[in-house]
N, C-alpha and C. Protein backbone atom coordinates (compact mmCIF):
# COMPACT_ATOMS: atom_id res chain seq x y z
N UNK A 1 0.84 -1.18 0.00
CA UNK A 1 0.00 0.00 0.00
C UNK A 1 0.89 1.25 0.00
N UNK A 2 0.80 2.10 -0.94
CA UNK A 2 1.39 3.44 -0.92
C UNK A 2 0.63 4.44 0.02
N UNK A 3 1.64 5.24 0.01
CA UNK A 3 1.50 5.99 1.25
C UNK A 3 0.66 7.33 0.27
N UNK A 4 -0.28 8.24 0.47
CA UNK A 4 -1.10 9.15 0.22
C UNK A 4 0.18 10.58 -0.19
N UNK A 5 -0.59 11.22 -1.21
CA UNK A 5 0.44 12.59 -0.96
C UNK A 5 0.16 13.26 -0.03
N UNK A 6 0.74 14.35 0.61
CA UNK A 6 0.98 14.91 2.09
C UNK A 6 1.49 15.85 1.92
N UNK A 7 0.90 16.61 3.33
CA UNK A 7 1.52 18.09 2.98
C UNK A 7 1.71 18.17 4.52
N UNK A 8 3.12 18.77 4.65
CA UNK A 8 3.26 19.56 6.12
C UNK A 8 3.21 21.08 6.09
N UNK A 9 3.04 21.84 7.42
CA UNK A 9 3.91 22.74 7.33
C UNK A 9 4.54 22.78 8.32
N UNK A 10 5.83 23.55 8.70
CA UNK A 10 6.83 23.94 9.26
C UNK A 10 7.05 26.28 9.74
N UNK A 11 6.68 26.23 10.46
CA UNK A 11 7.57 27.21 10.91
C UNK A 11 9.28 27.18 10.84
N UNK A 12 9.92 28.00 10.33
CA UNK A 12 11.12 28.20 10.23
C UNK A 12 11.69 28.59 11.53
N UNK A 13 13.13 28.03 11.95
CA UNK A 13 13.60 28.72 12.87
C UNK A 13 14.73 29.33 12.79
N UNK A 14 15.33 29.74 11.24
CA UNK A 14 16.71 29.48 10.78
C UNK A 14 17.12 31.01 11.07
N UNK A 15 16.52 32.01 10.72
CA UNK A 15 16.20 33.43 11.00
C UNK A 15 15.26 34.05 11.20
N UNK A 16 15.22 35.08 11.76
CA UNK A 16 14.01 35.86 12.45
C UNK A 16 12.41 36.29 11.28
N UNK A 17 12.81 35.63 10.17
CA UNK A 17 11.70 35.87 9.43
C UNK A 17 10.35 34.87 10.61
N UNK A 18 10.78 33.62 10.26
CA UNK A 18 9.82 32.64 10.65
C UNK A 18 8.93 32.23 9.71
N UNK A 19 9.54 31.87 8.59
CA UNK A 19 8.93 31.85 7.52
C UNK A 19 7.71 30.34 7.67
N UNK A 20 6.50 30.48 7.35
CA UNK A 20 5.79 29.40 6.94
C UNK A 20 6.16 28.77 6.04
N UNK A 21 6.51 27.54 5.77
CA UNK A 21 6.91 26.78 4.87
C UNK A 21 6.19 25.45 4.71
N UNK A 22 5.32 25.26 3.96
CA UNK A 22 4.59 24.06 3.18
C UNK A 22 6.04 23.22 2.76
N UNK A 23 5.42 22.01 2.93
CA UNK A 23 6.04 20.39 2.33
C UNK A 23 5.19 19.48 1.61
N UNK A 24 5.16 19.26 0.24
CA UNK A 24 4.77 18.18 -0.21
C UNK A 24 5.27 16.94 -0.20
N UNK A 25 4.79 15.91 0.03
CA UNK A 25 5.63 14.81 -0.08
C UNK A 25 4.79 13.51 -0.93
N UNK A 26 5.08 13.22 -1.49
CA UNK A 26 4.51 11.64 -2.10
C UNK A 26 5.34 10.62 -1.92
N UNK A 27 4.16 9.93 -1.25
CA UNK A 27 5.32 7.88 -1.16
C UNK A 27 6.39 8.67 -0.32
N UNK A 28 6.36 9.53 0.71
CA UNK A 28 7.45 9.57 1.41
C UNK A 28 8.98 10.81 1.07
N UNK A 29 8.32 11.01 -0.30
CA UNK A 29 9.63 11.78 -1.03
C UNK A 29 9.29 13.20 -1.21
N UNK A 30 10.11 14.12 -0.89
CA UNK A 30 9.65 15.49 -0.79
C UNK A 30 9.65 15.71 -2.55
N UNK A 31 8.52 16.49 -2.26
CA UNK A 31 8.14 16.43 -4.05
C UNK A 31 7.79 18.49 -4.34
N UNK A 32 7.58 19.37 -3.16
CA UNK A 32 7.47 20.51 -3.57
C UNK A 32 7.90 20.96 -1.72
N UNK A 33 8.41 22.19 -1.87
CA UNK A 33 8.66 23.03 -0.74
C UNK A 33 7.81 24.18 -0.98
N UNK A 34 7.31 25.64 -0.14
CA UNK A 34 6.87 26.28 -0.72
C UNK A 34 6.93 27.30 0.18
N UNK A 35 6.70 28.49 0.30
CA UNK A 35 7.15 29.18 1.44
C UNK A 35 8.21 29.82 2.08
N UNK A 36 9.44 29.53 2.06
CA UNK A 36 10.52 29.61 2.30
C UNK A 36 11.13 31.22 1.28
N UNK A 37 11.57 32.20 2.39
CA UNK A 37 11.90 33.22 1.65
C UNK A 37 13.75 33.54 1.10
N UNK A 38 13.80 32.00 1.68
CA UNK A 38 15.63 31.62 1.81
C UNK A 38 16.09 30.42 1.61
N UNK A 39 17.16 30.34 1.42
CA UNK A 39 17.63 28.66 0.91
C UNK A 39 17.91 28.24 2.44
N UNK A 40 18.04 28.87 3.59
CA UNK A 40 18.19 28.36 4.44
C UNK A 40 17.14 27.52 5.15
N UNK A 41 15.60 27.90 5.06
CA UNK A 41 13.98 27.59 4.81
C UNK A 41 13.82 26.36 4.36
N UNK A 42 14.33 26.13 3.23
CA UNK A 42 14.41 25.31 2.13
C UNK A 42 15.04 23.58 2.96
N UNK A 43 16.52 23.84 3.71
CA UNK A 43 17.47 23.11 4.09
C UNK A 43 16.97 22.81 5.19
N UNK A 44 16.53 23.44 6.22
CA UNK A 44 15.72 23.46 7.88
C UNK A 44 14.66 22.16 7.20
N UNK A 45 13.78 22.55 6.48
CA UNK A 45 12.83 21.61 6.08
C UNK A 45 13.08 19.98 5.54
N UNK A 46 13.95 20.31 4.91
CA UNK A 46 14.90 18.93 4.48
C UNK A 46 15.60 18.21 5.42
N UNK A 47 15.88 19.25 6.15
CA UNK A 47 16.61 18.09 7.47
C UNK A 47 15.56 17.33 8.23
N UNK A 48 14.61 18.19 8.58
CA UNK A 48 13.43 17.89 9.28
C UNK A 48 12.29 16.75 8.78
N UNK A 49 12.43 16.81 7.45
CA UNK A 49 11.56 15.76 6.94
C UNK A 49 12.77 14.15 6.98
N UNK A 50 13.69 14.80 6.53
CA UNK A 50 15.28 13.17 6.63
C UNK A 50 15.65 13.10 7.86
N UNK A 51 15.90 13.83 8.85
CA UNK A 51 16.89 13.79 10.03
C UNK A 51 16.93 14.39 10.95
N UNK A 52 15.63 14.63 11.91
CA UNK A 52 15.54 15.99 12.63
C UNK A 52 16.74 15.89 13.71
N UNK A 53 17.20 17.00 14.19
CA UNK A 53 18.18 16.78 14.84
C UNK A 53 17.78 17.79 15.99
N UNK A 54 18.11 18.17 17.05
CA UNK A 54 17.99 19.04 18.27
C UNK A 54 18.82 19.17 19.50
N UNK A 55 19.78 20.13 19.83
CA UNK A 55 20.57 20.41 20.42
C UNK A 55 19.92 19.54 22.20
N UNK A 56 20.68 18.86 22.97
CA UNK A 56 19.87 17.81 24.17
C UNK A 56 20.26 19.08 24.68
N UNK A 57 19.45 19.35 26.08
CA UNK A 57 19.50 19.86 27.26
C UNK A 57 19.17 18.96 28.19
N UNK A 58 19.72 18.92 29.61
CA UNK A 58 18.98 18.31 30.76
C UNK A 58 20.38 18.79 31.91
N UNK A 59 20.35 17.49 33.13
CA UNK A 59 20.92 17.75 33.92
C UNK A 59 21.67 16.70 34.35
N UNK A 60 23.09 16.65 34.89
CA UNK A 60 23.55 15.42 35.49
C UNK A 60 23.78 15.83 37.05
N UNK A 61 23.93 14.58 37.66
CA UNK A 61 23.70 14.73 39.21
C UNK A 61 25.04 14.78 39.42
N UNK A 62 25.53 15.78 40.75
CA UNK A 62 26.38 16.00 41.41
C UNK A 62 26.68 15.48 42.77
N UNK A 63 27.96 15.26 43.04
CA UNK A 63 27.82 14.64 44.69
C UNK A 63 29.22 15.17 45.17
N UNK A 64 28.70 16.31 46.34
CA UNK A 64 29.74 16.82 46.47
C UNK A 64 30.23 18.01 46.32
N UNK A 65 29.27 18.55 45.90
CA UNK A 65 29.10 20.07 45.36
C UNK A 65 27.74 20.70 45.64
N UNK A 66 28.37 22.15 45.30
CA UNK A 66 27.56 23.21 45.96
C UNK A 66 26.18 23.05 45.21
N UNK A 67 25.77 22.36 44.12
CA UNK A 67 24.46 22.63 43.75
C UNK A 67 24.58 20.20 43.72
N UNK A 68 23.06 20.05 43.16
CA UNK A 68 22.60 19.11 43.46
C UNK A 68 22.99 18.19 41.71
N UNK A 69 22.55 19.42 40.80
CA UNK A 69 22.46 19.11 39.76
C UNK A 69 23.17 19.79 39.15
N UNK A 70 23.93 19.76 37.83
CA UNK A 70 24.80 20.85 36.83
C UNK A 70 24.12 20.48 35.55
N UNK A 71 23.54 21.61 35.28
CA UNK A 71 22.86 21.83 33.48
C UNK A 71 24.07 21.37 32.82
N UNK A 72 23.11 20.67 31.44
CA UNK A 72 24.59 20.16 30.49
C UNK A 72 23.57 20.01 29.35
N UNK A 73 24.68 20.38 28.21
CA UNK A 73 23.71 20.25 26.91
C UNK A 73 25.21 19.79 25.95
N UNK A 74 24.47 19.38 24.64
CA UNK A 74 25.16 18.37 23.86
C UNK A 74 25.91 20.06 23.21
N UNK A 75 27.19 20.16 22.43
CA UNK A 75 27.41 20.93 22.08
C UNK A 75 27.31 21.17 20.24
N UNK A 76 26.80 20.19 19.76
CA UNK A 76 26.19 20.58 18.33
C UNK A 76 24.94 19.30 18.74
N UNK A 77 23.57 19.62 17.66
CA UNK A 77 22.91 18.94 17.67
C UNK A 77 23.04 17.51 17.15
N UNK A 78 22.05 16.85 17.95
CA UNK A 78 22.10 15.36 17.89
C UNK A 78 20.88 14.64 16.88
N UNK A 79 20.66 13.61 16.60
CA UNK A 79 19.95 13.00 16.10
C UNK A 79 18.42 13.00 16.79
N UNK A 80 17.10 13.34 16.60
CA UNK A 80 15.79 13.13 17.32
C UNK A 80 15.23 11.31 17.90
N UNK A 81 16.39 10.56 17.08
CA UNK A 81 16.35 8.96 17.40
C UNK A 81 17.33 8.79 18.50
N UNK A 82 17.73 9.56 18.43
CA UNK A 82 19.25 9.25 19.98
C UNK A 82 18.87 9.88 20.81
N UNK A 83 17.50 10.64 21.46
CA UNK A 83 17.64 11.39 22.65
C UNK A 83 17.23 11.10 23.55
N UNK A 84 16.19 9.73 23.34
CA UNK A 84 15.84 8.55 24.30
C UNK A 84 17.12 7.77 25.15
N UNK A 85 18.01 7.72 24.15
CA UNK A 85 19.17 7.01 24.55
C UNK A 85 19.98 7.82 25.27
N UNK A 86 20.01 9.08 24.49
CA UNK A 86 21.07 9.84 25.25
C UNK A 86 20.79 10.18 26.68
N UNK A 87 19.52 10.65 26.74
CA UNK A 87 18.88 10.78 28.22
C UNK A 87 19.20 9.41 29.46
N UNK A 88 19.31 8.10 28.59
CA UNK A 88 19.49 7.38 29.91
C UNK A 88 20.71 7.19 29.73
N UNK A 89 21.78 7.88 29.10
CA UNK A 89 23.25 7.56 29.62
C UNK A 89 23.08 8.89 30.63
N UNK A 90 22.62 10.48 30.60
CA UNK A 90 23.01 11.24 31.46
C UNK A 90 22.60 10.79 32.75
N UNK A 91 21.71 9.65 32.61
CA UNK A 91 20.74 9.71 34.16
C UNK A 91 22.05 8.83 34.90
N UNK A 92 22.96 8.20 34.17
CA UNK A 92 23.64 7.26 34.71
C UNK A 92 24.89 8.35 35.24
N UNK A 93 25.35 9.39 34.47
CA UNK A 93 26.58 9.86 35.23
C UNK A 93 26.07 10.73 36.58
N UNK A 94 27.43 10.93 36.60
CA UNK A 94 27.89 11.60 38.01
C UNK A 94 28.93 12.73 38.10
N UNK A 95 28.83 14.03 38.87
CA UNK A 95 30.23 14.94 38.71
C UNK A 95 30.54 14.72 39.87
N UNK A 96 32.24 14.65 39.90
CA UNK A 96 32.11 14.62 41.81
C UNK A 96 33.35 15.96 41.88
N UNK A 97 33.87 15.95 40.59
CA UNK A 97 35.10 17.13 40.40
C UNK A 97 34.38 19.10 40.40
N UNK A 98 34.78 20.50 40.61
CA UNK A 98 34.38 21.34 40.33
C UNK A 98 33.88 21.12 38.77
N UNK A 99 33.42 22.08 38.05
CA UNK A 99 33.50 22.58 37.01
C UNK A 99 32.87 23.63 36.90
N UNK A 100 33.51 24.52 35.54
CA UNK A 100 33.43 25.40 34.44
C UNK A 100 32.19 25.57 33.94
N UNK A 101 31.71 26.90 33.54
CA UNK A 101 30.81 26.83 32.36
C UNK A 101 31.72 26.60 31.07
N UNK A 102 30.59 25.82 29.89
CA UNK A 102 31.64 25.73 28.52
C UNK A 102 32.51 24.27 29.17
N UNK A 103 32.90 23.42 30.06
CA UNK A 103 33.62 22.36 30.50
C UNK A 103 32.99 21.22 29.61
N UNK A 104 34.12 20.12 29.04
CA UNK A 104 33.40 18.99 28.48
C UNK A 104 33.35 18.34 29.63
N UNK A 105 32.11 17.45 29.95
CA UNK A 105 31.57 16.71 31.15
C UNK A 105 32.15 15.30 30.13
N UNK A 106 31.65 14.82 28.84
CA UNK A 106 32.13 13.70 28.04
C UNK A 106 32.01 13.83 26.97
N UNK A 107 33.25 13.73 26.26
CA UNK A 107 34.04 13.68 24.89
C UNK A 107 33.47 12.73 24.06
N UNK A 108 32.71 13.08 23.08
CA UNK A 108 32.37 12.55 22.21
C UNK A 108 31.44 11.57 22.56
N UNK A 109 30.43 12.34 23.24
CA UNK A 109 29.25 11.64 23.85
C UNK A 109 28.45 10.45 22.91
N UNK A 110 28.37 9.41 23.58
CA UNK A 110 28.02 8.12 22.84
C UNK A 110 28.50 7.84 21.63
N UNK A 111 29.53 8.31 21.47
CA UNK A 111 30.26 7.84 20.29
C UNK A 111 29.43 8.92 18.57
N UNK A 112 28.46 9.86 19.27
CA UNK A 112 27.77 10.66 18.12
C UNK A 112 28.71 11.95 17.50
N UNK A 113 30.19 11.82 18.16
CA UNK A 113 30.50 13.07 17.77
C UNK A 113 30.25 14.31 18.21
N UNK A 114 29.73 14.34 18.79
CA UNK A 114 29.14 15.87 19.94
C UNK A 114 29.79 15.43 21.40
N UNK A 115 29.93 16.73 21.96
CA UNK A 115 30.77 16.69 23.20
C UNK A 115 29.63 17.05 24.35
N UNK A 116 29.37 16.39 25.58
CA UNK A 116 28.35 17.06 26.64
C UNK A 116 29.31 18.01 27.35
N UNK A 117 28.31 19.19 27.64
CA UNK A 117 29.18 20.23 28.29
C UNK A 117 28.33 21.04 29.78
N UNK A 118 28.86 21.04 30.64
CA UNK A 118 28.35 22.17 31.37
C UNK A 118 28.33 23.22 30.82
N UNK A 119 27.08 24.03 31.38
CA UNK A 119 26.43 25.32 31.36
C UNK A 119 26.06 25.84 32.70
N UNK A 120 27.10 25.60 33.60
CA UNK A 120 27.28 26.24 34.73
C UNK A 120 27.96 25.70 35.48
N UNK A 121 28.87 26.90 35.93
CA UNK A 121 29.95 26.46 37.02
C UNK A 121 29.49 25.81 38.44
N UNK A 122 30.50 25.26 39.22
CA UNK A 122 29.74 24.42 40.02
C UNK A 122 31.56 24.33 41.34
N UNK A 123 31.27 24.59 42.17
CA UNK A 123 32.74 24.52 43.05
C UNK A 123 32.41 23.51 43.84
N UNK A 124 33.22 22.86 44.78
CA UNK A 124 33.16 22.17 45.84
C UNK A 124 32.27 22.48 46.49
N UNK A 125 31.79 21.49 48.06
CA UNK A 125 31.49 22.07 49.21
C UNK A 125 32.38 22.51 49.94
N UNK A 126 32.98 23.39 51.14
CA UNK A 126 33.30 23.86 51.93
C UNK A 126 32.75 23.47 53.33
């Protein structure tokens, strides 16, 4: 059974236009874009229909330090199929050292090529 032709739309987030952007697709295959006042419009949409991707945010637990938790986000975006996964490797770590804002927490997180980083400094207890 084939799949119906289809239409999305998309809000842009690439620049402050916010352009509305229509997607046609048949059987799965983008077949018209429409909307888009930029080639950047154009590419946002294409990723999004092949590969959505989205920068992770969350938190890893601390022991040992002045706060409980330290914000950490992936430092280029990740895959929308890896963030199930990625979420239960953060639930598993731990900081027990200070850190930095901007600090890699882990290098080349799950092997995706993106680095996890704090987004806030964090000192000992005293």
């Amino acid at each position: 059974m084939t799949e119906p032709r289809l239409t999305k739309k998309f809000i842009c987030i690439e620049c402050p236009k916010g352009c509305e952007i229509t997607v046609t697709l048949d059987e799965g295959t983008i077949v018209e874009i429409t909307g888009n006042s930029c080639e950047k419009g154009e590419a946002y949409v294409r990723a999004e229909i092949t590969n959505p991707t989205r920068v992770l945010t969350s938190s890893v637990l601390a022991e040992g330090l002045e706060f409980k938790m330290i914000p950490v986000k992936t430092n280029k975006p990740i895959s929308k199929a890896k963030l199930i996964t990625a979420m239960r490797e953060i639930k598993q770590l731990r900081i027990h050292d200070p850190v930095h804002c901007g600090e890699v927490i882990q290098r080349d997180f799950l092997g995706l090529g993106v680095n996890l980083i704090a987004t806030r400094a964090c000192k000992k207890v005293e």
